[in-house]
N, C-alpha and C. Protein backbone atom coordinates (compact mmCIF):
# COMPACT_ATOMS: atom_id res chain seq x y z
N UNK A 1 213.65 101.67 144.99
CA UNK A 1 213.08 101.01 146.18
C UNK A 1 213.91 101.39 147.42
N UNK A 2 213.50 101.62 148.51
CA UNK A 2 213.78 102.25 149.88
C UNK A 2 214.31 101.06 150.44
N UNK A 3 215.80 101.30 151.37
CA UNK A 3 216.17 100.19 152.10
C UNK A 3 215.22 99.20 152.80
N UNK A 4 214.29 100.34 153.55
CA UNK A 4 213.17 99.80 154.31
C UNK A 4 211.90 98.96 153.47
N UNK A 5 212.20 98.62 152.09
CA UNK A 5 210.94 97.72 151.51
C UNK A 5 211.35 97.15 150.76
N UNK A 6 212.72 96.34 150.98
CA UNK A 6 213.69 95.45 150.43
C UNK A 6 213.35 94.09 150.93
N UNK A 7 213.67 92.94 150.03
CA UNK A 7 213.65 91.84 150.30
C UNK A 7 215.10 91.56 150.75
N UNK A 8 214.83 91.08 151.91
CA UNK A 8 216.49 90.73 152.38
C UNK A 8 216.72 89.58 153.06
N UNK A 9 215.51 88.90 153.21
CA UNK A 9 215.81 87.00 153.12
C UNK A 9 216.02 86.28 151.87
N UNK A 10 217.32 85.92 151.75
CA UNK A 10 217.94 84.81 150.44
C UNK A 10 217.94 83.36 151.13
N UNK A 11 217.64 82.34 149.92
CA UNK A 11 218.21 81.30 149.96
C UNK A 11 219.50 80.75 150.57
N UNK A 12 219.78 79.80 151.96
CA UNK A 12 221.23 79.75 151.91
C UNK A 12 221.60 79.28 151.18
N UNK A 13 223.21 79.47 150.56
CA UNK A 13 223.76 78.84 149.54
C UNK A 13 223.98 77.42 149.56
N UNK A 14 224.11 76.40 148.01
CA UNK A 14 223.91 75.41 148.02
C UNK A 14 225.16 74.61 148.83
N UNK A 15 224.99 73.67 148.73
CA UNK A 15 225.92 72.65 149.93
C UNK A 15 227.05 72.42 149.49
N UNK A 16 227.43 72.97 148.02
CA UNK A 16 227.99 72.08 147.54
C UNK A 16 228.87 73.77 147.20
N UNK A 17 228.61 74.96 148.09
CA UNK A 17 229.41 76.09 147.53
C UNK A 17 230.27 76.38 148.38
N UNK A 18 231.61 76.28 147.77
CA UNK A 18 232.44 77.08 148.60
C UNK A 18 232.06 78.34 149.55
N UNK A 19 232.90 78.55 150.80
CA UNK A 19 232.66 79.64 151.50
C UNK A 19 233.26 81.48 150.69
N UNK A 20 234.32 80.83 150.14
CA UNK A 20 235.08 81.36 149.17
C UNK A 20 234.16 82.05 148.02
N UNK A 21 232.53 81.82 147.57
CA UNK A 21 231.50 82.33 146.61
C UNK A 21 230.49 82.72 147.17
N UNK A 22 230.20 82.51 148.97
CA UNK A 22 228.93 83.04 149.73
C UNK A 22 228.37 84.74 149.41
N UNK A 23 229.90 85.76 149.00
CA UNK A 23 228.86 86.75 148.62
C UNK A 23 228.97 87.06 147.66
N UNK A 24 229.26 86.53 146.96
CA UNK A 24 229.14 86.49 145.51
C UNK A 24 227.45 85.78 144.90
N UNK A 25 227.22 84.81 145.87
CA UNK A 25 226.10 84.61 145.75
C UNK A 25 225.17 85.27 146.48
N UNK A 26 225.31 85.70 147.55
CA UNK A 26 224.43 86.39 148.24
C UNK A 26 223.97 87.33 147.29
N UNK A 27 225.15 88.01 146.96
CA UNK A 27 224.95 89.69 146.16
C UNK A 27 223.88 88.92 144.89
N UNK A 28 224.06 88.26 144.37
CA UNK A 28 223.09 87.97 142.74
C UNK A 28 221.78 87.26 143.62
N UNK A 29 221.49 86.51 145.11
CA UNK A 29 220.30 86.63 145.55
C UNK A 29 219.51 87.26 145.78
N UNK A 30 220.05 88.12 146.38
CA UNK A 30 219.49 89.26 146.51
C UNK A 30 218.95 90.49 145.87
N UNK A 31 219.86 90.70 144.66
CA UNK A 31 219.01 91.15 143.52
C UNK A 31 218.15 90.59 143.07
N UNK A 32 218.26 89.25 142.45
CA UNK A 32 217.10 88.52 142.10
C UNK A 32 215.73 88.58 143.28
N UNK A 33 215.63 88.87 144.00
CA UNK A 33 214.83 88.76 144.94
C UNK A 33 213.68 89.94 144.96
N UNK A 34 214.68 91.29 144.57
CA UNK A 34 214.41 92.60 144.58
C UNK A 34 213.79 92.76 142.96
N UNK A 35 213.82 91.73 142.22
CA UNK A 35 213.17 92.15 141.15
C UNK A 35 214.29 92.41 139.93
N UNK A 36 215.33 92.42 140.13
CA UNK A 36 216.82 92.60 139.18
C UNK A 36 217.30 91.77 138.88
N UNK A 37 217.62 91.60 137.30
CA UNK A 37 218.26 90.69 136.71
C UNK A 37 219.55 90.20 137.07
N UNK A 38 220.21 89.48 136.14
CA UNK A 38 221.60 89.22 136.37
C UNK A 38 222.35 90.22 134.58
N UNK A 39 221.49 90.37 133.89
CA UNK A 39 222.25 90.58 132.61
C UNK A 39 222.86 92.13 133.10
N UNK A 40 223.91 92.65 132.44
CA UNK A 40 224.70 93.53 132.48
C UNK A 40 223.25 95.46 132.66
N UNK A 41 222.51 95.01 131.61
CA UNK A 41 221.61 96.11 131.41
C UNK A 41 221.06 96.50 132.85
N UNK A 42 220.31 95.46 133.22
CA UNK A 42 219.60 95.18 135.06
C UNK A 42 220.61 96.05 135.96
N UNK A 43 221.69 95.15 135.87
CA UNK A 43 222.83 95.25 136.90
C UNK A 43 223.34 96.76 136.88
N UNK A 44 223.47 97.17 135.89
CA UNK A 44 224.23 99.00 135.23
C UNK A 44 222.69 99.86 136.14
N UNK A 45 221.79 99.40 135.87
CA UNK A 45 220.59 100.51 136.39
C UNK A 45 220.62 100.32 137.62
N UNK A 46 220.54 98.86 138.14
CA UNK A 46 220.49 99.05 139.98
C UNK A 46 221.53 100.23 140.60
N UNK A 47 222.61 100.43 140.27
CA UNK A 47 223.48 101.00 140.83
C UNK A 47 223.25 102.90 140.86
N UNK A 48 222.15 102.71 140.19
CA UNK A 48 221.52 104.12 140.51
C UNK A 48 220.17 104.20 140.93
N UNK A 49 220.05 103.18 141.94
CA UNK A 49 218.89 102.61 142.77
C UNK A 49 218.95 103.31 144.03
N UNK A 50 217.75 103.96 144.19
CA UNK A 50 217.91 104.56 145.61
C UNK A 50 218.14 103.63 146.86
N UNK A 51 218.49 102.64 146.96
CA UNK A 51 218.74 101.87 147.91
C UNK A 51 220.93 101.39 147.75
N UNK A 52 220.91 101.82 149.00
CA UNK A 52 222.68 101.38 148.90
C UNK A 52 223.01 99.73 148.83
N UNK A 53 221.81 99.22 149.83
CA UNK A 53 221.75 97.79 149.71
C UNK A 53 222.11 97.07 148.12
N UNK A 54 221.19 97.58 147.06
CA UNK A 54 221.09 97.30 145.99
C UNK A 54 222.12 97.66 145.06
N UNK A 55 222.35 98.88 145.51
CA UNK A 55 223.59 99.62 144.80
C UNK A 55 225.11 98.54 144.89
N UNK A 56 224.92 98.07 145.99
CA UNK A 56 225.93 98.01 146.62
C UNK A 56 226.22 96.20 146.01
N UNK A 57 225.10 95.70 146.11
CA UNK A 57 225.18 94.47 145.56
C UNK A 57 225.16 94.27 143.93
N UNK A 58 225.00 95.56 143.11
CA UNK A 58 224.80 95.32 141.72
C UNK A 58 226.05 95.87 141.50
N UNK A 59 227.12 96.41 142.18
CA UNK A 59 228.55 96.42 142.21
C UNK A 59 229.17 95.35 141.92
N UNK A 60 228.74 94.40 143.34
CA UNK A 60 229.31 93.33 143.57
C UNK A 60 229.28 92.50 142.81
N UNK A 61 227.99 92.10 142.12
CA UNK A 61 227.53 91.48 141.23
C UNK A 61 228.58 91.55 139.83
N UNK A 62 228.40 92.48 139.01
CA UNK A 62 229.11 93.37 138.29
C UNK A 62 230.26 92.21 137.95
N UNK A 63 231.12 92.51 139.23
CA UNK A 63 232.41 92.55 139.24
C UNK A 63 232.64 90.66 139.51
N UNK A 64 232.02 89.96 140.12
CA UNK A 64 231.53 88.66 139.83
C UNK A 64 231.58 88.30 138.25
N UNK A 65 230.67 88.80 137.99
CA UNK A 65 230.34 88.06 136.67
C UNK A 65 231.58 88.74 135.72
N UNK A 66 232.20 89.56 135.96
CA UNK A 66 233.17 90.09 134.98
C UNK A 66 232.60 91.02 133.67
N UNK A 67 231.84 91.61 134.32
CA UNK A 67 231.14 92.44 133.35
C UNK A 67 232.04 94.11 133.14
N UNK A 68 233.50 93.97 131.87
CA UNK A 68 234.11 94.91 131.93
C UNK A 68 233.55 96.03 131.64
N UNK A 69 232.23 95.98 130.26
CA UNK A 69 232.13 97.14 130.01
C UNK A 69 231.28 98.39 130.83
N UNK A 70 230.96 97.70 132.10
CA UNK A 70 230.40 98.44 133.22
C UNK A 70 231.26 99.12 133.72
N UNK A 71 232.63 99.17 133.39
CA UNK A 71 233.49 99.85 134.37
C UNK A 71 233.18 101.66 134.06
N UNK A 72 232.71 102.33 133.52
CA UNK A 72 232.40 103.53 133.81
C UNK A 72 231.56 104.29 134.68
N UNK A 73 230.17 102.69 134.63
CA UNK A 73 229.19 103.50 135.33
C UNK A 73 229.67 102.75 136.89
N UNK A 74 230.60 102.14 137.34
CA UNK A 74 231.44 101.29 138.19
C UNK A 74 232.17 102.75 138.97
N UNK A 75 232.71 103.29 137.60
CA UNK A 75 233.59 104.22 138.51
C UNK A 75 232.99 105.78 138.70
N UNK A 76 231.96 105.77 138.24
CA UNK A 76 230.98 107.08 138.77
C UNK A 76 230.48 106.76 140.01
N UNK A 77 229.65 105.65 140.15
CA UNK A 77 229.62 105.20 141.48
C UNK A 77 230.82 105.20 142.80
N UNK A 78 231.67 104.85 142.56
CA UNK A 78 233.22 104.72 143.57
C UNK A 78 233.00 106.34 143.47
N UNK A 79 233.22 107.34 142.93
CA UNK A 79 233.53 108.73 143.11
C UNK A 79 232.34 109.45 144.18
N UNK A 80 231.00 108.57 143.61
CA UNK A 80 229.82 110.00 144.26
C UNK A 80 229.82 108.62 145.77
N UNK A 81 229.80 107.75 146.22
CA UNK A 81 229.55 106.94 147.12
C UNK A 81 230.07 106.84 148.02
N UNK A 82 229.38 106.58 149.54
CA UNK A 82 230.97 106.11 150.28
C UNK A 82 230.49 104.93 151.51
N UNK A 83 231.25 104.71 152.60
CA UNK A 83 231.32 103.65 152.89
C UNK A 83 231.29 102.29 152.10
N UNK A 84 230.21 101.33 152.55
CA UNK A 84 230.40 100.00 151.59
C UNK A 84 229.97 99.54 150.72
N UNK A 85 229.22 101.19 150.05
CA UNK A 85 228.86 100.86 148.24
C UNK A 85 230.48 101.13 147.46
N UNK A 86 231.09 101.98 148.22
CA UNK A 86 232.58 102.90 147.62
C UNK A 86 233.50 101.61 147.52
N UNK A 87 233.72 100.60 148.68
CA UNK A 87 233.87 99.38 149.11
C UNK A 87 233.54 98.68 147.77
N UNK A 88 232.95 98.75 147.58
CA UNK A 88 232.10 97.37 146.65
C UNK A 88 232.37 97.75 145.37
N UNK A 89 232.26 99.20 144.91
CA UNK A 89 232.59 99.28 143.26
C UNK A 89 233.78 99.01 143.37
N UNK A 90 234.96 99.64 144.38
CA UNK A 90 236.49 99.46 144.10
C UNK A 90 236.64 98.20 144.20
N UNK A 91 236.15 97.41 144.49
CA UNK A 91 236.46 95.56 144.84
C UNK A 91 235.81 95.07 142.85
N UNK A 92 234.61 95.76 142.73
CA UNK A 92 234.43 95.21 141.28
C UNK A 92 235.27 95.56 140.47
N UNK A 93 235.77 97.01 140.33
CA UNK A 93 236.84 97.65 139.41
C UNK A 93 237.48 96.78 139.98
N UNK A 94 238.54 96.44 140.34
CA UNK A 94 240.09 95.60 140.95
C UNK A 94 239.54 94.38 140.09
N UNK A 95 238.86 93.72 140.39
CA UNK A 95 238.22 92.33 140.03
C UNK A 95 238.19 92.50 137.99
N UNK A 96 237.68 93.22 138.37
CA UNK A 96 237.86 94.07 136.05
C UNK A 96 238.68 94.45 135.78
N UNK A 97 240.07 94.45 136.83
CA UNK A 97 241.52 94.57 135.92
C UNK A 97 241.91 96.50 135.94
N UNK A 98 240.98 97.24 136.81
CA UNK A 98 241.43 98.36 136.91
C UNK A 98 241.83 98.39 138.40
N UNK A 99 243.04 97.87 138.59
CA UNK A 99 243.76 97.62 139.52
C UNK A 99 244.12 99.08 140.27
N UNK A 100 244.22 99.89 139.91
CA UNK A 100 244.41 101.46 140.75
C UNK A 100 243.45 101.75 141.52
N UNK A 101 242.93 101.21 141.56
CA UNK A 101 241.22 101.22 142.79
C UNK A 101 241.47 100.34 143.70
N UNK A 102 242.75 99.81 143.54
CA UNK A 102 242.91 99.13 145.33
C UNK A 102 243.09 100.57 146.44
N UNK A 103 243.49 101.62 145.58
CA UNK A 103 243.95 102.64 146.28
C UNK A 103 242.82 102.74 147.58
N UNK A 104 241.17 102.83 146.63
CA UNK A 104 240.32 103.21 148.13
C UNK A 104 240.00 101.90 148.12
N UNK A 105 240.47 101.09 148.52
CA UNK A 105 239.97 99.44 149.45
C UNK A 105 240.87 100.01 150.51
N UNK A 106 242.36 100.80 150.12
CA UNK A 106 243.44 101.00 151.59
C UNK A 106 242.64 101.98 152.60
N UNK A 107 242.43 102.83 151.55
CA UNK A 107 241.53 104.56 152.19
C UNK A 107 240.57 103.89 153.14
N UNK A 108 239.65 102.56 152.84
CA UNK A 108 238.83 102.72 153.76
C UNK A 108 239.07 101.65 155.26
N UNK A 109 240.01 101.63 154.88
CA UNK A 109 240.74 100.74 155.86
C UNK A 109 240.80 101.59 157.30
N UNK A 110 241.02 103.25 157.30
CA UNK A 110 241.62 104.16 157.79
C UNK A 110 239.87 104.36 158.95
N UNK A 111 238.53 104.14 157.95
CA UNK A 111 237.43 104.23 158.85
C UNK A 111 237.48 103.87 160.25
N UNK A 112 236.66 104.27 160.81
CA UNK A 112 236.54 103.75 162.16
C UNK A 112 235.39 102.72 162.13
N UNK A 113 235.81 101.90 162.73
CA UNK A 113 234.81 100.64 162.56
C UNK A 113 233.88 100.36 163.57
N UNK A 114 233.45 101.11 164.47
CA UNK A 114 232.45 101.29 164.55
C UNK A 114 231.53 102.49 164.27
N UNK A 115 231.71 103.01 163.31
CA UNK A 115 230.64 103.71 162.84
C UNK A 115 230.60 103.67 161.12
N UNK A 116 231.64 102.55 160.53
CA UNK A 116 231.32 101.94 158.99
C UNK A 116 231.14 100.62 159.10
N UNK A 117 230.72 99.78 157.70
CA UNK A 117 230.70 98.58 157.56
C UNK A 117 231.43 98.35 156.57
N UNK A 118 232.16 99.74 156.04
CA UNK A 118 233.52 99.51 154.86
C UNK A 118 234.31 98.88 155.05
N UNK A 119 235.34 98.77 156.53
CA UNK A 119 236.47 98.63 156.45
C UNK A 119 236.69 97.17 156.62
N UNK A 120 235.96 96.52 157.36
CA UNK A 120 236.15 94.88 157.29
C UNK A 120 236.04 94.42 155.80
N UNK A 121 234.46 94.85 155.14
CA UNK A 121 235.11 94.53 153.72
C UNK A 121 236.20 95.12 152.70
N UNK A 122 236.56 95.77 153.08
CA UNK A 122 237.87 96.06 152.35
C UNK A 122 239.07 95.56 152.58
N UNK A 123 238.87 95.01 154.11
CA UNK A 123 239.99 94.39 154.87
C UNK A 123 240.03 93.06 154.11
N UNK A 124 239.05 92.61 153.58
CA UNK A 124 238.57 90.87 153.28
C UNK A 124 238.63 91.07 151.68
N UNK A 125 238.41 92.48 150.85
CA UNK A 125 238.69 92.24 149.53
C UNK A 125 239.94 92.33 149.06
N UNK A 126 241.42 92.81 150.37
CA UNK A 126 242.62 93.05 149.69
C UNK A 126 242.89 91.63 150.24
N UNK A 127 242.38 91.28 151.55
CA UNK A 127 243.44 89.57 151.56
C UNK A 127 242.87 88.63 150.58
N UNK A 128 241.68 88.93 149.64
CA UNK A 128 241.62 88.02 148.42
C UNK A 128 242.19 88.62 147.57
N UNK A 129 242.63 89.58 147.66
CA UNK A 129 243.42 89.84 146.16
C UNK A 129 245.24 89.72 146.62
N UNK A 130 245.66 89.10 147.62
CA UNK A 130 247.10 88.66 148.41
C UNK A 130 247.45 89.72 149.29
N UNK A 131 246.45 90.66 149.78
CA UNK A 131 247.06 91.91 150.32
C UNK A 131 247.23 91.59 151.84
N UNK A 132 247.48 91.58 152.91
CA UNK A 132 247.28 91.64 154.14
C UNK A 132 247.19 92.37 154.87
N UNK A 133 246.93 93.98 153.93
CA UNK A 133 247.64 95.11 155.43
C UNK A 133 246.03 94.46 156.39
N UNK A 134 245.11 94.37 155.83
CA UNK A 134 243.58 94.66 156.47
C UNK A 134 243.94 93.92 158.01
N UNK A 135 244.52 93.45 158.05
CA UNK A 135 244.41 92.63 158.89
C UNK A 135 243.95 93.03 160.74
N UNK A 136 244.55 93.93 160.87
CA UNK A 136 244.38 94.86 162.02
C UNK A 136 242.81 95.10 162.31
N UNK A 137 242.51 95.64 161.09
CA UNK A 137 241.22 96.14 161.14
C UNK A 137 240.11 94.67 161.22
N UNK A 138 240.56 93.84 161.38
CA UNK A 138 239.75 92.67 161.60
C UNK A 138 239.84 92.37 162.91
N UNK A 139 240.85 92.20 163.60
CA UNK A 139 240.97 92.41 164.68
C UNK A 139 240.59 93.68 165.85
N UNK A 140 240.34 94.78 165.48
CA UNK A 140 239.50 95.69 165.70
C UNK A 140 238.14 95.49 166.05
N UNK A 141 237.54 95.24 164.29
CA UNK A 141 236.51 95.01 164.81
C UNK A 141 236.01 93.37 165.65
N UNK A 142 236.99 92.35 165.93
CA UNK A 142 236.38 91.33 166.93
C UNK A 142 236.38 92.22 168.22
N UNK A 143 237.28 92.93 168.63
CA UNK A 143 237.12 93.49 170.08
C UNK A 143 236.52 94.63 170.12
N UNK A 144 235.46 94.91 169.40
CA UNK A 144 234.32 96.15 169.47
C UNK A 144 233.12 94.95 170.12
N UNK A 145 231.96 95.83 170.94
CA UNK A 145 230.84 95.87 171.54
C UNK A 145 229.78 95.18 170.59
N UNK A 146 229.94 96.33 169.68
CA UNK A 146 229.15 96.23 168.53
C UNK A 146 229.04 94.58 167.50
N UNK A 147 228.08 93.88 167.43
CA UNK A 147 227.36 92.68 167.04
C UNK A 147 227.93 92.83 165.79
N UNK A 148 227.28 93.80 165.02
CA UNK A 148 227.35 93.69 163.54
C UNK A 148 229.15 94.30 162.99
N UNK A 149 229.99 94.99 163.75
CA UNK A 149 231.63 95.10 163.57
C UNK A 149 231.63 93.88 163.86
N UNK A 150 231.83 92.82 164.80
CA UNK A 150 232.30 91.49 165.24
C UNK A 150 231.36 90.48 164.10
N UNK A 151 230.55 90.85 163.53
CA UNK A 151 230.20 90.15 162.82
C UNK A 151 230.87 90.12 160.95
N UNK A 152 230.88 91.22 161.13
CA UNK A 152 231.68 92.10 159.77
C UNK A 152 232.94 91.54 159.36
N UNK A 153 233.85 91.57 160.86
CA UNK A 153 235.03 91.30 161.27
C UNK A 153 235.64 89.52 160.76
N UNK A 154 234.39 88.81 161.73
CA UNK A 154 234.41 87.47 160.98
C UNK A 154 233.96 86.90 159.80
N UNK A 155 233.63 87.50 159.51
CA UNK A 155 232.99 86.85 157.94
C UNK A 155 234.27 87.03 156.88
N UNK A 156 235.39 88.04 157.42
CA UNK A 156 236.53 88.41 156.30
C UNK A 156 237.48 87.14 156.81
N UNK A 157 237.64 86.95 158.17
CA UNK A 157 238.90 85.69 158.96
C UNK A 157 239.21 84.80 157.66
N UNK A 158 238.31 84.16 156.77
CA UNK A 158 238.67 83.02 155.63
C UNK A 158 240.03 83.18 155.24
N UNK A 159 239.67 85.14 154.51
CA UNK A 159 240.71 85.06 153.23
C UNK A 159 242.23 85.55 153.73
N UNK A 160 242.22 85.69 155.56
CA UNK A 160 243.57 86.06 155.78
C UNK A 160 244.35 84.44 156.28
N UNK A 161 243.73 83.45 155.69
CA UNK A 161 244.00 82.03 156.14
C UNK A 161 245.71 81.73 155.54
N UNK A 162 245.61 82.09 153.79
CA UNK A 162 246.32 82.02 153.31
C UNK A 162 247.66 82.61 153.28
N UNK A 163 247.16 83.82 153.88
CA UNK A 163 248.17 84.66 153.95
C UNK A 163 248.89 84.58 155.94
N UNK A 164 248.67 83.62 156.50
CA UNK A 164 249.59 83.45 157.66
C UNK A 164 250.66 83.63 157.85
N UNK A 165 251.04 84.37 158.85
CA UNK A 165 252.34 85.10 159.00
C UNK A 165 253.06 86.11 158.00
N UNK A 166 252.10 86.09 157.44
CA UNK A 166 252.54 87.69 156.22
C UNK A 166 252.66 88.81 157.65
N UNK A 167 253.32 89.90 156.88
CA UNK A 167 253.38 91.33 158.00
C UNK A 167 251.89 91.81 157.72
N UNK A 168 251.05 92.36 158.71
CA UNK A 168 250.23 93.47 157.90
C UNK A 168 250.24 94.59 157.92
N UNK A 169 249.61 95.62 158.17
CA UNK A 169 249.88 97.04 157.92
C UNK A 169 250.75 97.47 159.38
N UNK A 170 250.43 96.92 160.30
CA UNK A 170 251.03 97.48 161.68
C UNK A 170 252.38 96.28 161.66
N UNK A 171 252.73 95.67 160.46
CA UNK A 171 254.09 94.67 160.98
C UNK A 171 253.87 93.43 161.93
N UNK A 172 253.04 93.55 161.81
CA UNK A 172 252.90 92.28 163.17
C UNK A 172 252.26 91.09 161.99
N UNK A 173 252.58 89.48 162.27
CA UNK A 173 252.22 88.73 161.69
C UNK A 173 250.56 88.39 161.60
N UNK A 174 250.61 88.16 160.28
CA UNK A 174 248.92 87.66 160.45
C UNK A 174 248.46 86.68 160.92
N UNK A 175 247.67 86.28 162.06
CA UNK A 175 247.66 84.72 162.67
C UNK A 175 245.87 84.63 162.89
N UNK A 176 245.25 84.58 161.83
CA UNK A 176 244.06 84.00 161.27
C UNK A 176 243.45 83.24 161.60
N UNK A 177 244.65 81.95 161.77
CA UNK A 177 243.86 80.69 162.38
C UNK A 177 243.61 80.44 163.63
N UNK A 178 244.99 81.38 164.48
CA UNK A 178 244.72 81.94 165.90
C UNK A 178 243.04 82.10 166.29
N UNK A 179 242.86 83.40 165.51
CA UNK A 179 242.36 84.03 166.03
C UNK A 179 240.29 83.30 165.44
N UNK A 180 240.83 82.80 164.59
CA UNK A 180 239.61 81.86 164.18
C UNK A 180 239.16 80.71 165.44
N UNK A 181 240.50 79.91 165.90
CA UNK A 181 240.26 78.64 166.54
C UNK A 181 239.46 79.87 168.41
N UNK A 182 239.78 80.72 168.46
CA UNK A 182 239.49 81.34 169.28
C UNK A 182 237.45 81.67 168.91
N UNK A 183 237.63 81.62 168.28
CA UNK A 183 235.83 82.68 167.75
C UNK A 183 235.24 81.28 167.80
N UNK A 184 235.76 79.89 167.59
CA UNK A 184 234.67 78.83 167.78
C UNK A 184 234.42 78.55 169.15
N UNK A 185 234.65 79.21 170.22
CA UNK A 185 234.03 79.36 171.67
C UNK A 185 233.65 80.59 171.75
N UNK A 186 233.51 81.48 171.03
CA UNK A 186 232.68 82.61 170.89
C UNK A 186 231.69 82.94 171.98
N UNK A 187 231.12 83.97 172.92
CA UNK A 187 230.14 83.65 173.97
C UNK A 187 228.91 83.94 172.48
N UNK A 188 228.95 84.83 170.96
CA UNK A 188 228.01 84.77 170.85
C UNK A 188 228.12 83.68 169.98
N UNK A 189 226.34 82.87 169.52
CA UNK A 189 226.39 81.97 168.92
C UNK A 189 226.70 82.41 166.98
N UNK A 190 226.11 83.88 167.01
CA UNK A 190 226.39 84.10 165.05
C UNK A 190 227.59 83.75 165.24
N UNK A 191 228.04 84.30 165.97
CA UNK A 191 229.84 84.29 165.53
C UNK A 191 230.01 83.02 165.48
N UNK A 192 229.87 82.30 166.64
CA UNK A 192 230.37 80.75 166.68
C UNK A 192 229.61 79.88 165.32
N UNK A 193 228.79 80.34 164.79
CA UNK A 193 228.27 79.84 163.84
C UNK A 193 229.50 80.14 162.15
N UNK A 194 229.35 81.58 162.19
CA UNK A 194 230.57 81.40 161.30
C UNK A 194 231.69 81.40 160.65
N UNK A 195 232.25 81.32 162.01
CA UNK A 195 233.79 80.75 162.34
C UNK A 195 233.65 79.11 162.02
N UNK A 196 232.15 78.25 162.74
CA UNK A 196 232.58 76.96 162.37
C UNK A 196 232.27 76.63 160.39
N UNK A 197 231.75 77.73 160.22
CA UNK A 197 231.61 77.35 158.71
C UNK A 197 233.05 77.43 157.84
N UNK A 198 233.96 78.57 158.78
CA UNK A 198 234.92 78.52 157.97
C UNK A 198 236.16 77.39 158.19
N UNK A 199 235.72 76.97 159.54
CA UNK A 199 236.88 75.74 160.02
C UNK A 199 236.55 74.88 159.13
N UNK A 200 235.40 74.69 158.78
CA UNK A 200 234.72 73.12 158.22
C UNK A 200 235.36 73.34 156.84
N UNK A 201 235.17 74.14 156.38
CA UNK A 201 235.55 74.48 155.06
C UNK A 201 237.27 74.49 154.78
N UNK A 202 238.35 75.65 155.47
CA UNK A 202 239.58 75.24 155.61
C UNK A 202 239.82 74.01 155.65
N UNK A 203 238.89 72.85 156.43
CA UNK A 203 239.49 72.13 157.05
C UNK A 203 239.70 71.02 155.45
N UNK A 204 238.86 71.33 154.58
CA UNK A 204 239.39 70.64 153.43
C UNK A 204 240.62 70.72 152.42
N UNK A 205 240.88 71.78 152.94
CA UNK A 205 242.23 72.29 152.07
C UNK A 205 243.47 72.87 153.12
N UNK A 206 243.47 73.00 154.60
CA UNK A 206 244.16 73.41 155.09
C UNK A 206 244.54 72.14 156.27
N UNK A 207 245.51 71.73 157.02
CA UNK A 207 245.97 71.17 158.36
C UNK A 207 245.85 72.12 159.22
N UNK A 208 244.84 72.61 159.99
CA UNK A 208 244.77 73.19 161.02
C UNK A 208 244.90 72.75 162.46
């Protein structure tokens, strides 16, 4: 199925889900939507779906559910793919315990962000796995033009919460919540929308 004849309105997630599982659920909505299972068989074929969308989410998926014995057709994908399907298998491999595939979560860090949608998520899959270099590159993309980098950009802010005042790749401290309490006056409203999802949410486990 062609990007262009994809179902790409999901359900928002339930009330009761962490912000911490939004694409984790997104990714298994969205297949389901498109006609794809959740069992391992479904999930192994999407990923040689002419659509990257799909590809990209039956990665994600994958690596969610902990489905190890996918890791081959996981890492044929990471080799022939790039931007944020390449993104997405190396985040499922890492997630399945083949930890040497953080290597390209760093590689795509190096993109230019406005012309990928890799590098914010890669920036957002090493600060969930304790990494912080990404951090820069989040900050990057808030001060790009571009809607969907500043949008990219914020949706990763959550997972560098934890990691405050870590160094990141440029040495400079990570200040997350800075730069979060800043995006809830946002001039645009997505953004201001979910920055306040992630305050609301910190705000149960963090003193901000």
């Amino acid at each position: 199925m062609p990007d262009d004849e994809l179902v790409l309105d999901t359900p928002e997630p339930p009330d009761d889900q962490g912000y911490e599982e939004f694409e984790d659920y997104r990714a298994l909505a969205l297949l389901e939507a498109n006609g794809i299972g959740r069992d391992e068989e479904s999930l192994v074929a999407a990923l040689a779906s002419p659509s990257s969308v799909l590809q990209g989410a039956a990665a994600h998926a994958l690596g969610s559910l902990g489905m190890a014995s996918a890791v081959g057709a996981l890492e044929r994908l990471e080799a022939e793919a790039d931007d944020l399907v390449k993104v997405e298998a190396a985040y499922a491999l890492v997630r399945l315990g083949e930890d040497d595939h953080r290597d390209t979560l760093h590689a795509a860090l190096a993109d230019p962000v406005n012309a990928y949608l890799g590098p914010p998520a890669a920036a957002g899959d090493l600060a969930r796995l304790g990494d912080p270099a990404g951090f820069p590159v989040i900050e990057a993309c808030l001060a790009e033009d571009n809607l969907i980098a500043r949008v990219g950009g914020c949706k990763q802010l959550f997972f560098f919460v934890p990691l405050q005042g870590q160094p990141a790749a440029d040495e400079r401290p990570v200040d997350a919540v800075g730069v979060l309490k800043g995006l809830l006056e946002d001039p645009d409203p997505e953004i201001r929308r979910i920055a306040a999802l992630q305050w609301d949410e910190l705000g149960k486990s963090y003193t901000l």
